[in-house]
PDB file of N, CA and C in Angstrom:
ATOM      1  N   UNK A   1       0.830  -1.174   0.000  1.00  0.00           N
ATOM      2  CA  UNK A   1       0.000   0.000   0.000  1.00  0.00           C
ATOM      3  C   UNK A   1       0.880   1.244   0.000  1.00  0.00           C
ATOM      4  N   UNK A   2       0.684   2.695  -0.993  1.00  0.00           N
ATOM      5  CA  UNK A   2       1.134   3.481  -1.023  1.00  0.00           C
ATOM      6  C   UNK A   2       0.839   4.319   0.532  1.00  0.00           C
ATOM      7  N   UNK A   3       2.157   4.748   0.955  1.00  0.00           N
ATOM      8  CA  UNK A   3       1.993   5.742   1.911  1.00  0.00           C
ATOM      9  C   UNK A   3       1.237   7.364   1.246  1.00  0.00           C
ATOM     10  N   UNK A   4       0.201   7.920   2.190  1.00  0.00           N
ATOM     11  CA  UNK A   4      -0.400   8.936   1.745  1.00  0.00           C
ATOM     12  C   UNK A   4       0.444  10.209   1.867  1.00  0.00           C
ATOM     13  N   UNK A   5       0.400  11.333   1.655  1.00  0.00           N
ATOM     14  CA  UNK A   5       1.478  12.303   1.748  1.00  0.00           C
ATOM     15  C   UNK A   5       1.359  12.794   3.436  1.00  0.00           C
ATOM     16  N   UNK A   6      -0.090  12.822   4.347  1.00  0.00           N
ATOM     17  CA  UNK A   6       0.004  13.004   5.532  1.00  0.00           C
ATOM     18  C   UNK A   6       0.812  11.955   6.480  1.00  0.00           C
ATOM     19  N   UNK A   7       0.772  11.044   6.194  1.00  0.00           N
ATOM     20  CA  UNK A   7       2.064   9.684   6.438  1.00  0.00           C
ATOM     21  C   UNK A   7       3.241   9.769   6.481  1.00  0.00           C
ATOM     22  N   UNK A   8       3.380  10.465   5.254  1.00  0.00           N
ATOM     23  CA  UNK A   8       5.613  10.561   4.868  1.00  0.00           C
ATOM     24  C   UNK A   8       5.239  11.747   5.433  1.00  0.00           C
ATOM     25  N   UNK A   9       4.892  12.617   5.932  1.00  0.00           N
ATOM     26  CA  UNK A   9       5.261  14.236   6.420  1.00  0.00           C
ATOM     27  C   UNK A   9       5.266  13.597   7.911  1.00  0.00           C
ATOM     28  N   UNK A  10       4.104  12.852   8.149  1.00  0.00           N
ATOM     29  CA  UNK A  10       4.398  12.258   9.581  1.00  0.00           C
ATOM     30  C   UNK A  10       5.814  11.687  10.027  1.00  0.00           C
ATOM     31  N   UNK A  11       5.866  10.857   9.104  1.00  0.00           N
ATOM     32  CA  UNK A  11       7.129   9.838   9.164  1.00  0.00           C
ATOM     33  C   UNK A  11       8.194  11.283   9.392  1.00  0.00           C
ATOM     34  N   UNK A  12       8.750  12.324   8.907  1.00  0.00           N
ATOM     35  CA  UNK A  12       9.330  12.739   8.740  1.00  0.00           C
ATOM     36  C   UNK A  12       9.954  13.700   9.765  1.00  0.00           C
ATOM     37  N   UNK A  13       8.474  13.998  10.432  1.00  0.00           N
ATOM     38  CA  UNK A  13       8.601  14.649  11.399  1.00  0.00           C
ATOM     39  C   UNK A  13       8.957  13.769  12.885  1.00  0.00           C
ATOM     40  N   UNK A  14       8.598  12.591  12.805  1.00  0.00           N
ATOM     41  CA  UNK A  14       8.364  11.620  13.835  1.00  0.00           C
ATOM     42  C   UNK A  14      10.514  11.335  13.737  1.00  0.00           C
ATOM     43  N   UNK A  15      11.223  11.391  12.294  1.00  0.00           N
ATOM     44  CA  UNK A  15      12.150  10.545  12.147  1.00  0.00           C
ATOM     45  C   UNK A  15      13.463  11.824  12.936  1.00  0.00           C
ATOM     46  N   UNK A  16      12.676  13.020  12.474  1.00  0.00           N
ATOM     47  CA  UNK A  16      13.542  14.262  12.564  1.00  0.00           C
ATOM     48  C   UNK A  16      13.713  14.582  14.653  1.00  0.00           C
ATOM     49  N   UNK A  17      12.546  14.336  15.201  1.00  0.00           N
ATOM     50  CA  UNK A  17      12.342  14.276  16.243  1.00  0.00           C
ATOM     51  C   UNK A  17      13.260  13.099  17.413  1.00  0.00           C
ATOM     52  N   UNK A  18      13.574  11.846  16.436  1.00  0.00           N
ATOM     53  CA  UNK A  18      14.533  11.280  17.328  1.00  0.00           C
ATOM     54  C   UNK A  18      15.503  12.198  17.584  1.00  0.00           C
ATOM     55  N   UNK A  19      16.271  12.900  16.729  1.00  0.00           N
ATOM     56  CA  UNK A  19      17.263  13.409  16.527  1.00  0.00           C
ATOM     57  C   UNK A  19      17.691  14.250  17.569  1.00  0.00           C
ATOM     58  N   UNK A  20      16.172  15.486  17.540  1.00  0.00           N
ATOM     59  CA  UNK A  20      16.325  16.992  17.828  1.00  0.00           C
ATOM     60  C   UNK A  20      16.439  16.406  19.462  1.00  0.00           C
ATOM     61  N   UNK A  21      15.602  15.490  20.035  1.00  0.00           N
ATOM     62  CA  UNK A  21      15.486  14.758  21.256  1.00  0.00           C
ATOM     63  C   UNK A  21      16.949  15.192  22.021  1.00  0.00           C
ATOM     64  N   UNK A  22      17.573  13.766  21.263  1.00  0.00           N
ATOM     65  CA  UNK A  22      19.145  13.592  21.787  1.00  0.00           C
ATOM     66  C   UNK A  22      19.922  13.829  20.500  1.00  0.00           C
ATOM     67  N   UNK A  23      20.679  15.001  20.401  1.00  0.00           N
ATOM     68  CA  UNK A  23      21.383  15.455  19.343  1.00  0.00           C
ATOM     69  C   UNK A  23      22.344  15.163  19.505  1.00  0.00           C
ATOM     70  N   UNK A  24      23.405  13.836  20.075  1.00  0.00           N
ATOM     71  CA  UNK A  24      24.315  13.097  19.579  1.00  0.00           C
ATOM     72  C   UNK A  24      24.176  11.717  19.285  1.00  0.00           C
ATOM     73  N   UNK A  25      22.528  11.306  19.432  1.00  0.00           N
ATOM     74  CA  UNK A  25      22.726   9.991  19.151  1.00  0.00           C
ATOM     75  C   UNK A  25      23.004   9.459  17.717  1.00  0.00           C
ATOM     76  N   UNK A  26      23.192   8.516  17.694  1.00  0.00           N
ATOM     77  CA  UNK A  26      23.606   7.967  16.133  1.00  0.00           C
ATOM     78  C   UNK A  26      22.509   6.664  16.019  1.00  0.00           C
ATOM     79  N   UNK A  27      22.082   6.520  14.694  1.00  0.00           N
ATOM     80  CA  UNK A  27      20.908   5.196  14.876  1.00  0.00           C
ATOM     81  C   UNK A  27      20.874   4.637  13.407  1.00  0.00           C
ATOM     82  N   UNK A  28      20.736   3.495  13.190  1.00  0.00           N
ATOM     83  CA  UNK A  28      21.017   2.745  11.784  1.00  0.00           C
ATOM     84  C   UNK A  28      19.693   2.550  11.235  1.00  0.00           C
ATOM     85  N   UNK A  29      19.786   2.137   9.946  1.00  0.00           N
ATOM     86  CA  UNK A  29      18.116   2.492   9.176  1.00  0.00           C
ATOM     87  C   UNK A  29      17.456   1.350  10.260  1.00  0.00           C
ATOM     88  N   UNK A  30      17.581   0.327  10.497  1.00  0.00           N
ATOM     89  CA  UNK A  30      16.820  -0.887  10.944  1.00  0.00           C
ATOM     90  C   UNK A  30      16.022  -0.093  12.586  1.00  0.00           C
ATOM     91  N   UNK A  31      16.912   0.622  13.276  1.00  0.00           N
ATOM     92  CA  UNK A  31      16.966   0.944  14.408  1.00  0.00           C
ATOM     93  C   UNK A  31      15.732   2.048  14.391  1.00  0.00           C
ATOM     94  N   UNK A  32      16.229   3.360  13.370  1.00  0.00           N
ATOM     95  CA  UNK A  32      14.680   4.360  13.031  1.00  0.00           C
ATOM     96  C   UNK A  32      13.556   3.423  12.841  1.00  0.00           C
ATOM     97  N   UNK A  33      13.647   2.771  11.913  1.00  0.00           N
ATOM     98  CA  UNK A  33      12.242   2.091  11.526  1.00  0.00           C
ATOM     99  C   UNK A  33      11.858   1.500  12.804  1.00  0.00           C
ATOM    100  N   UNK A  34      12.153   0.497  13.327  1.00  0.00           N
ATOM    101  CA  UNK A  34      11.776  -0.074  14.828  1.00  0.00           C
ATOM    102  C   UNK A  34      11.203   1.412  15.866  1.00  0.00           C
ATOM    103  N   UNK A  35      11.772   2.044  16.168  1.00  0.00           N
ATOM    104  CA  UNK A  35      11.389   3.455  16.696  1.00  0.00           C
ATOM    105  C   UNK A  35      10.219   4.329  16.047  1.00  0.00           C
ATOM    106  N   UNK A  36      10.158   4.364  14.988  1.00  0.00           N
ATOM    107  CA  UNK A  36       9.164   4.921  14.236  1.00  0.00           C
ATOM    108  C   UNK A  36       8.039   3.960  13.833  1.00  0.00           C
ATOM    109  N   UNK A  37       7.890   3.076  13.902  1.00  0.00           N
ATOM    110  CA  UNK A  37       7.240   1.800  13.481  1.00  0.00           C
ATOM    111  C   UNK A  37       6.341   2.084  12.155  1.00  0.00           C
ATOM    112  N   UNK A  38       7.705   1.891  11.274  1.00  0.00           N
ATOM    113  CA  UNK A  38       7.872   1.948   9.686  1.00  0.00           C
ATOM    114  C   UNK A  38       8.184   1.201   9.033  1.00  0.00           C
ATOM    115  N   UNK A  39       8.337   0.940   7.686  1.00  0.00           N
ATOM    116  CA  UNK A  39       8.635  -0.061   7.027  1.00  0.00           C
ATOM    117  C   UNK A  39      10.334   0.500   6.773  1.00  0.00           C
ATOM    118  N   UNK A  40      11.089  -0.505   6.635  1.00  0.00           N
ATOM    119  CA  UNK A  40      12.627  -0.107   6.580  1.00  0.00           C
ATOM    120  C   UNK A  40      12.902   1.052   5.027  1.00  0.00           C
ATOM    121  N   UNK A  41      12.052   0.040   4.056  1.00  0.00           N
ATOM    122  CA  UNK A  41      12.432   0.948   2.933  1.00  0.00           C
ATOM    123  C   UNK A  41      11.631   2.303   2.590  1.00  0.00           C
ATOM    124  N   UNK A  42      10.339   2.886   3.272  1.00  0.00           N
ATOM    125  CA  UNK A  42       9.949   4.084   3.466  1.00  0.00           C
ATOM    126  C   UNK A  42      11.048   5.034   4.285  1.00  0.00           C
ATOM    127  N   UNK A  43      11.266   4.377   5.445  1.00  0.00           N
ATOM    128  CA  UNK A  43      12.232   5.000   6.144  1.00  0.00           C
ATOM    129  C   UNK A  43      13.815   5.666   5.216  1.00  0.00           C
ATOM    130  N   UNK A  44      13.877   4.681   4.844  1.00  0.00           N
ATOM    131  CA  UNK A  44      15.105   4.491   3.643  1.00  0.00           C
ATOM    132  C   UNK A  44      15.097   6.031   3.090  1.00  0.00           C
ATOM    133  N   UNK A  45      14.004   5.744   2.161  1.00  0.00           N
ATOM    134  CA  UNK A  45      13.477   6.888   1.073  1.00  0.00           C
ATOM    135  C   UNK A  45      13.473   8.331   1.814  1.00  0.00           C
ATOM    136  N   UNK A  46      13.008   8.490   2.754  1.00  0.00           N
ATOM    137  CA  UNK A  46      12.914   9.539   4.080  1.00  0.00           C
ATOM    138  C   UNK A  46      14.266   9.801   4.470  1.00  0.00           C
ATOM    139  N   UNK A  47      15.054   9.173   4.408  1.00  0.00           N
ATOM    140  CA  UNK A  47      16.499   9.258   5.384  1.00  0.00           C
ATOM    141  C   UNK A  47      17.351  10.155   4.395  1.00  0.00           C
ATOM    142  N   UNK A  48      16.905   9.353   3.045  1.00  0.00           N
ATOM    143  CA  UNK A  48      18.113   9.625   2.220  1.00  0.00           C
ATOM    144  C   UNK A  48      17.500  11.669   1.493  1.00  0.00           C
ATOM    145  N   UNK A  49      16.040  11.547   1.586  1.00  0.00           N
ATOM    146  CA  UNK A  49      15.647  13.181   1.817  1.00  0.00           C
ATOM    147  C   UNK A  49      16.388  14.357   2.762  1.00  0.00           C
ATOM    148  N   UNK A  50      16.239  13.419   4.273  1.00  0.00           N
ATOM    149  CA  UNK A  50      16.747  14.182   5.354  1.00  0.00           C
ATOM    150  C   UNK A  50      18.290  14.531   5.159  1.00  0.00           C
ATOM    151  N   UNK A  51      18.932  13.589   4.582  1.00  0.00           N
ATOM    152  CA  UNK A  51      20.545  13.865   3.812  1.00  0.00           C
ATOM    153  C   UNK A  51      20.697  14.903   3.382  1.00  0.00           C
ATOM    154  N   UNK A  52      19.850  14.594   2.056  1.00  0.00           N
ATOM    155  CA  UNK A  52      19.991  15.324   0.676  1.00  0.00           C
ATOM    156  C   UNK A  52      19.845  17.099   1.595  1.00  0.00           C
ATOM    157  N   UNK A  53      18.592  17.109   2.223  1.00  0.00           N
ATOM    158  CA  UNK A  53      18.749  18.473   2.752  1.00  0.00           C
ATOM    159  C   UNK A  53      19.451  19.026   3.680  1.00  0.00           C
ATOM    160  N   UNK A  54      20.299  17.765   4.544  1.00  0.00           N
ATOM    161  CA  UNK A  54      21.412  18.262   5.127  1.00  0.00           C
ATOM    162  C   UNK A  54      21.022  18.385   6.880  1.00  0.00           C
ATOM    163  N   UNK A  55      19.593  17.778   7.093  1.00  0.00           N
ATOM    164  CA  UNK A  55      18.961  17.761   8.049  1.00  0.00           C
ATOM    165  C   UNK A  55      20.081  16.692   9.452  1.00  0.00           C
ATOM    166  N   UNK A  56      20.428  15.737   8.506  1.00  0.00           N
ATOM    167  CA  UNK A  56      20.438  14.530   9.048  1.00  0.00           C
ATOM    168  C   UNK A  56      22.097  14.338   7.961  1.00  0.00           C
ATOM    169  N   UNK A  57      23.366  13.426   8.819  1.00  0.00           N
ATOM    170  CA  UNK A  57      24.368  12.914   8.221  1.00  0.00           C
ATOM    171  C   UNK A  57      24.281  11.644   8.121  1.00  0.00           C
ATOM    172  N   UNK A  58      24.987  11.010   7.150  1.00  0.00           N
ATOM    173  CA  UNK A  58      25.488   9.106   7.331  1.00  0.00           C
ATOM    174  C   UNK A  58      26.950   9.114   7.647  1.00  0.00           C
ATOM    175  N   UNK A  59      27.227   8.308   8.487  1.00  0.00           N
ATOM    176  CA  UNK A  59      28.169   7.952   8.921  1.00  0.00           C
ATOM    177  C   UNK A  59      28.921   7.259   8.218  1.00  0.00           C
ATOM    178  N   UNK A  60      30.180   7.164   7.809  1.00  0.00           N
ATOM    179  CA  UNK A  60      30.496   5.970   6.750  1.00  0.00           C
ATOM    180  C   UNK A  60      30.430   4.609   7.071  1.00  0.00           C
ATOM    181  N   UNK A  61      29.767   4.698   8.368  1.00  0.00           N
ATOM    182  CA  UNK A  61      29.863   3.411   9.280  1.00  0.00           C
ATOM    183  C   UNK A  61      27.767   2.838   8.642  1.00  0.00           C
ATOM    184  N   UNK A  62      27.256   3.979   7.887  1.00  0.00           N
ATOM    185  CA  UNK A  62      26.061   3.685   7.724  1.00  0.00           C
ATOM    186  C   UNK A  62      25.185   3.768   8.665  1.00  0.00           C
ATOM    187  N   UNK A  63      25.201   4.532  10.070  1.00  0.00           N
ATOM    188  CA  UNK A  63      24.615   5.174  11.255  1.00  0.00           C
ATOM    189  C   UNK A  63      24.097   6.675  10.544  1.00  0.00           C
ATOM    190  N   UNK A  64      23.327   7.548  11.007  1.00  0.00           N
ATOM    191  CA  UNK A  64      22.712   8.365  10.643  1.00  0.00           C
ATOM    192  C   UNK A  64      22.565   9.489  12.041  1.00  0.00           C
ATOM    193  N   UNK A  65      23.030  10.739  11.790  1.00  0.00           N
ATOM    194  CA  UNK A  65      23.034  11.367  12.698  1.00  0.00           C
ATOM    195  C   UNK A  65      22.654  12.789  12.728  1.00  0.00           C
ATOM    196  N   UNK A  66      22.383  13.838  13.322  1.00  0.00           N
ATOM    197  CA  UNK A  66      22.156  15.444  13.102  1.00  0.00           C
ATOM    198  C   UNK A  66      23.492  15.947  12.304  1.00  0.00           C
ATOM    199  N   UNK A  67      22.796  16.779  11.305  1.00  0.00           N
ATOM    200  CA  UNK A  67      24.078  17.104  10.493  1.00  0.00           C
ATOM    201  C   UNK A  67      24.610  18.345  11.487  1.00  0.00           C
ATOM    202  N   UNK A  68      25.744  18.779  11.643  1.00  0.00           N
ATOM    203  CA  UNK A  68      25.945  19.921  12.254  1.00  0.00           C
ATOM    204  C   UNK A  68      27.247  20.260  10.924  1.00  0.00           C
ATOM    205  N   UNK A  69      27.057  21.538  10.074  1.00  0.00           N
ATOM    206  CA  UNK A  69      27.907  22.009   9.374  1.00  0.00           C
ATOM    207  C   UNK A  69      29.358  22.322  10.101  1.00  0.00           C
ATOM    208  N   UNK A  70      30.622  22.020   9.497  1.00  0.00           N
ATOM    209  CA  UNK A  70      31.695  21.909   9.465  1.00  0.00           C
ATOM    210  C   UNK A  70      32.088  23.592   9.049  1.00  0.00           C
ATOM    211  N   UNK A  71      32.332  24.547  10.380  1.00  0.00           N
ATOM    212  CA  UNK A  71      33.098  25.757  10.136  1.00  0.00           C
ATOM    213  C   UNK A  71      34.218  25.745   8.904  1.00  0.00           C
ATOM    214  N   UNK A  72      34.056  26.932   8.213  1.00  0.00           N
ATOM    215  CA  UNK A  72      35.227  27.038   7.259  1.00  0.00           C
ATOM    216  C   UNK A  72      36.361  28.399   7.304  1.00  0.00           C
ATOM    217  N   UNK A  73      37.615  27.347   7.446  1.00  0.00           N
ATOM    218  CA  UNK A  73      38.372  28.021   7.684  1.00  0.00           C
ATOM    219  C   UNK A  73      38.672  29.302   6.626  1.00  0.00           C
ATOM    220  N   UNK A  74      39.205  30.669   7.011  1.00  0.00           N
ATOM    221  CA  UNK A  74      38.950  31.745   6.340  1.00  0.00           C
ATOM    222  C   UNK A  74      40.572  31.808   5.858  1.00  0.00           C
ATOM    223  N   UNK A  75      41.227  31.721   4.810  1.00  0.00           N
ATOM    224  CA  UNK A  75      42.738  32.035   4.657  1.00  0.00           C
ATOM    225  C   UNK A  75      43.019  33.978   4.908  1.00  0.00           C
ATOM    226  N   UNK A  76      44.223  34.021   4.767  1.00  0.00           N
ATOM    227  CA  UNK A  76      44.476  35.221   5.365  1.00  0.00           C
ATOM    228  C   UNK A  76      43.964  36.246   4.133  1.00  0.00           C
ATOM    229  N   UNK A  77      43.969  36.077   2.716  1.00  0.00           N
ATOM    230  CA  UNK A  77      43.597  36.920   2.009  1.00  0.00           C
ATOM    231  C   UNK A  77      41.850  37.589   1.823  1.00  0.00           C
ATOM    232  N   UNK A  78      41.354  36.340   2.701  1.00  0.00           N
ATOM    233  CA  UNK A  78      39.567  36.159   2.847  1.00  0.00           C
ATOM    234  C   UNK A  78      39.401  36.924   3.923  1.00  0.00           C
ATOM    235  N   UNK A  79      39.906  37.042   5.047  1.00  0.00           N
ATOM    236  CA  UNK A  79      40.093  37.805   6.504  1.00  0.00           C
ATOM    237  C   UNK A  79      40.178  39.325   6.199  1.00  0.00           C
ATOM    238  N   UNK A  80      41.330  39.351   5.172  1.00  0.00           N
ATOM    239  CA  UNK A  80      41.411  41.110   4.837  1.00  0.00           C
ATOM    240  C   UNK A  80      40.559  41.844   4.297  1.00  0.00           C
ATOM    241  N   UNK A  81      40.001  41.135   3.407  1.00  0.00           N
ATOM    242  CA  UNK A  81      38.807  41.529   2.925  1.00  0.00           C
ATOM    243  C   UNK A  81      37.562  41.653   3.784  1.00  0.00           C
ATOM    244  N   UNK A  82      37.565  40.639   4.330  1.00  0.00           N
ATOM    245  CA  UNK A  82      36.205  40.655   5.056  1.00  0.00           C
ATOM    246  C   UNK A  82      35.814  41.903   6.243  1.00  0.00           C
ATOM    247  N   UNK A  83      37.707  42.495   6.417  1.00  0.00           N
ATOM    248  CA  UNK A  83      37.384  43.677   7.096  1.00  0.00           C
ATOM    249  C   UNK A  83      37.225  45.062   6.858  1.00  0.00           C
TER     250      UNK A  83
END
């Protein structure tokens, strides 16, 4: 059965909410779905959204976690300018 669009917005919000909860945990697709009580490959489809927008990271270990952007370092010619 197709999920309805009030479903995946659910799912989405329900998946985003582990996160915001405890913002260092780390959790594997099998682990969301069990928690969310979803099917693995909806979850899947959802996860790899939450990526794409940067909501959510993968681990290369294949764990899934809060993305937190990586500061960028400014070289000295970017600094002078910027003042």
């Amino acid at each position: 059965m197709t999920p309805t669009r009030a479903e995946i917005e659910g799912l989405v919000m329900d998946i985003q909410q582990q996160f915001l909860r405890t913002p260092a945990v780390r959790l594997t697709l099998n682990q969301i779905a069990r928690r969310v009580n979803s099917s693995v490959s909806l979850c899947k489809a959802v996860l790899r959204v939450l990526v794409d927008a940067r909501v959510l990271a993968e681990t290369p270990g294949g764990a899934y976690a809060r993305y937190y952007p990586q500061p960028v370092a400014l070289t000295r010619s970017a600094r002078a300018s910027a003042a």
